[in-house]
C-alpha atoms as a PDB file:
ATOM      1  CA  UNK A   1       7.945  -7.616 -16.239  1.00  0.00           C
ATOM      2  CA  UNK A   2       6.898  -7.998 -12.921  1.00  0.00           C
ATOM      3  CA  UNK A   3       9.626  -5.961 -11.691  1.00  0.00           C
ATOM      4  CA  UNK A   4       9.591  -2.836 -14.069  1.00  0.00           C
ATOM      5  CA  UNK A   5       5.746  -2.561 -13.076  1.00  0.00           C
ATOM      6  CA  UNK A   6       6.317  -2.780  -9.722  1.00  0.00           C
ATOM      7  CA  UNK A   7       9.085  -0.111 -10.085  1.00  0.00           C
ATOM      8  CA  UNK A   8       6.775   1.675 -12.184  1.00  0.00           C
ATOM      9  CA  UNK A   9       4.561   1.659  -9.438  1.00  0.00           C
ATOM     10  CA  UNK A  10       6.939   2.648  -6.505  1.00  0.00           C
ATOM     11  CA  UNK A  11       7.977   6.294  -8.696  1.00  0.00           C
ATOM     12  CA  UNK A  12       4.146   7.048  -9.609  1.00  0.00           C
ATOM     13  CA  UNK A  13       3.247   7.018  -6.174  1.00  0.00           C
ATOM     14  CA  UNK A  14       6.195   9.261  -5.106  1.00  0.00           C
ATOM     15  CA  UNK A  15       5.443  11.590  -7.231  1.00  0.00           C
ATOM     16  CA  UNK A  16       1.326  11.193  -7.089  1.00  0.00           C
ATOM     17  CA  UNK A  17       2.173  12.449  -3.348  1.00  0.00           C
ATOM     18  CA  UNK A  18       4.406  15.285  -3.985  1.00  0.00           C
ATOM     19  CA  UNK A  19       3.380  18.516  -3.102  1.00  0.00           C
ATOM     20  CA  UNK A  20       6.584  21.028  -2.736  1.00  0.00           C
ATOM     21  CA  UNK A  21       8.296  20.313  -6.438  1.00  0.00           C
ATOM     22  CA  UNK A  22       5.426  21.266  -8.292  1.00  0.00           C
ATOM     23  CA  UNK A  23       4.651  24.118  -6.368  1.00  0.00           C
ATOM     24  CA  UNK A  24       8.424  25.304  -6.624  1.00  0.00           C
ATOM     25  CA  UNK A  25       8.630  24.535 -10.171  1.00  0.00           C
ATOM     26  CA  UNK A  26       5.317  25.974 -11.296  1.00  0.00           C
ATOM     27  CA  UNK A  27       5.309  29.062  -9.150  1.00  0.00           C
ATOM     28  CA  UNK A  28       2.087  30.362  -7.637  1.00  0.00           C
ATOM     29  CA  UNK A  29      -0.253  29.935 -10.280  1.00  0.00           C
ATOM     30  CA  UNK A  30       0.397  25.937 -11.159  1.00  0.00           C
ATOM     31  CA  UNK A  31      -2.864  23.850 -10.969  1.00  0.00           C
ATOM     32  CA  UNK A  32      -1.419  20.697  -9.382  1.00  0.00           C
ATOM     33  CA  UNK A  33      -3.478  18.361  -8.540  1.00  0.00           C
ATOM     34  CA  UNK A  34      -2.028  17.843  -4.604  1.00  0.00           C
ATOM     35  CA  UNK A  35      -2.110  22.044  -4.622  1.00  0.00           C
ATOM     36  CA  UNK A  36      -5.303  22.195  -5.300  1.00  0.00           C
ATOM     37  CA  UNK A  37      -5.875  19.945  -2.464  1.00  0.00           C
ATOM     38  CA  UNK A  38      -4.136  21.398   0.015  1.00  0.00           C
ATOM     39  CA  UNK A  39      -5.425  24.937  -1.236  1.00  0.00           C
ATOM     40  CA  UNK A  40      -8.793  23.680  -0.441  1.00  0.00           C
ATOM     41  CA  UNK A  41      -8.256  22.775   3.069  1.00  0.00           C
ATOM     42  CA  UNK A  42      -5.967  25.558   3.916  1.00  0.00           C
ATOM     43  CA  UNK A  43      -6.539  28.459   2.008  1.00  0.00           C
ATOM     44  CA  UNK A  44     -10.424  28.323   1.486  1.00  0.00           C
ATOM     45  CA  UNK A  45     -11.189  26.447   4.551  1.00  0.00           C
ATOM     46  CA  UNK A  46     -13.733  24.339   1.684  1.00  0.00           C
ATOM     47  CA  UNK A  47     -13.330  20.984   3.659  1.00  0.00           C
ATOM     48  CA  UNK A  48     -16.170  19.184   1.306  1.00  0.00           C
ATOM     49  CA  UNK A  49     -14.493  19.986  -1.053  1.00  0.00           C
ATOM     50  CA  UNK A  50     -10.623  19.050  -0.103  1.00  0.00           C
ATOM     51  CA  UNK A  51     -12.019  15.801   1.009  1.00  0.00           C
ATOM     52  CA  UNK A  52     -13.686  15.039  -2.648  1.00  0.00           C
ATOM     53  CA  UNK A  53     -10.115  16.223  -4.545  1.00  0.00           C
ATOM     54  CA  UNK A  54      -8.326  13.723  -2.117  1.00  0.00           C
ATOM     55  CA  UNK A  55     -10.777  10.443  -2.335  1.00  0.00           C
ATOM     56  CA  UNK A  56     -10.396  11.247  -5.885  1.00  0.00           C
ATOM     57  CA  UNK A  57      -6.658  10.888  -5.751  1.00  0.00           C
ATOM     58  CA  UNK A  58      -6.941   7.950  -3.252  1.00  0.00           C
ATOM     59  CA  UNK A  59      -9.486   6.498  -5.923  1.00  0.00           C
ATOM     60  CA  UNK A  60      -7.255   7.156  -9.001  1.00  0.00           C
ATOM     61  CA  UNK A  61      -3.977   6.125  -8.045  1.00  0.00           C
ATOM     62  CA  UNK A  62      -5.415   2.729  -6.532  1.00  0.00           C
ATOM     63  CA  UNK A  63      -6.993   1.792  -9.595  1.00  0.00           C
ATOM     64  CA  UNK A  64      -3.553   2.598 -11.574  1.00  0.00           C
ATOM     65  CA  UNK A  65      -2.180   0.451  -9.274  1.00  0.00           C
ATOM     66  CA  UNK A  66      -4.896  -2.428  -9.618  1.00  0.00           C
ATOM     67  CA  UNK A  67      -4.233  -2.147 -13.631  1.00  0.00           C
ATOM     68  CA  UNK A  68      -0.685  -2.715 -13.320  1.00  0.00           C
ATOM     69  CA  UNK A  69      -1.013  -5.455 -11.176  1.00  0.00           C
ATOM     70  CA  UNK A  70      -3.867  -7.144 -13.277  1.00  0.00           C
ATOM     71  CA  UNK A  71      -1.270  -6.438 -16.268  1.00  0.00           C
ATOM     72  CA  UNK A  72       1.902  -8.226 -15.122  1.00  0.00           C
ATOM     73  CA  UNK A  73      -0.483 -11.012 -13.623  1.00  0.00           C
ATOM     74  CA  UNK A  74       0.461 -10.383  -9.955  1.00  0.00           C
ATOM     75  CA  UNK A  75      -2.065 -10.503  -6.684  1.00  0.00           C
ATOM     76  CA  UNK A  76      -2.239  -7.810  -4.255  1.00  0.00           C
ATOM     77  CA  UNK A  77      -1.702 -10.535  -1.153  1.00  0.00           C
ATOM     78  CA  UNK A  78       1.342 -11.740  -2.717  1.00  0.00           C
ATOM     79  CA  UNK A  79       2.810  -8.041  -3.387  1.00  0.00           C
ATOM     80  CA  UNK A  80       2.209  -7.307   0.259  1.00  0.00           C
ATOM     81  CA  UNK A  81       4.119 -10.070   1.456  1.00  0.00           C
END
């Protein structure tokens, strides 16, 4: 179990990340969460705004990863390792 989450784990945050499949496969008028990011920084020049979307993303994918840790009984110092 331990290894499917951590597996789990690995491909969620590859694709959490991605930013050029989404916009490729859902053209120009896809509302991906990394595109609406980086259309916040770039394109509107709304920096308070950018920086909210991404702490939200840091925020969110860390606690997914704290749950499936907690789940297969693991410890973060012990992943690291």
């Amino acid at each position: 179990m331990p290894g499917i989450m951590s597996g789990s784990i690995v491909v969620f945050m590859l694709t959490l990340g991605n930013y050029l499949t989404p916009n490729l496969m859902g053209g120009k008028n896809s509302l991906w969460f990394t595109e609406q990011i980086y259309n916040q920084f770039i394109a509107s020049f709304n920096w308070n705004q950018g920086a909210a979307f991404g702490f939200l993303l840091l925020a969110l994918s860390s606690c997914i990863i704290w749950l499936g840790l907690k789940l297969t009984g693991q410890k973060l110092s012990r992943v690291v390792q």
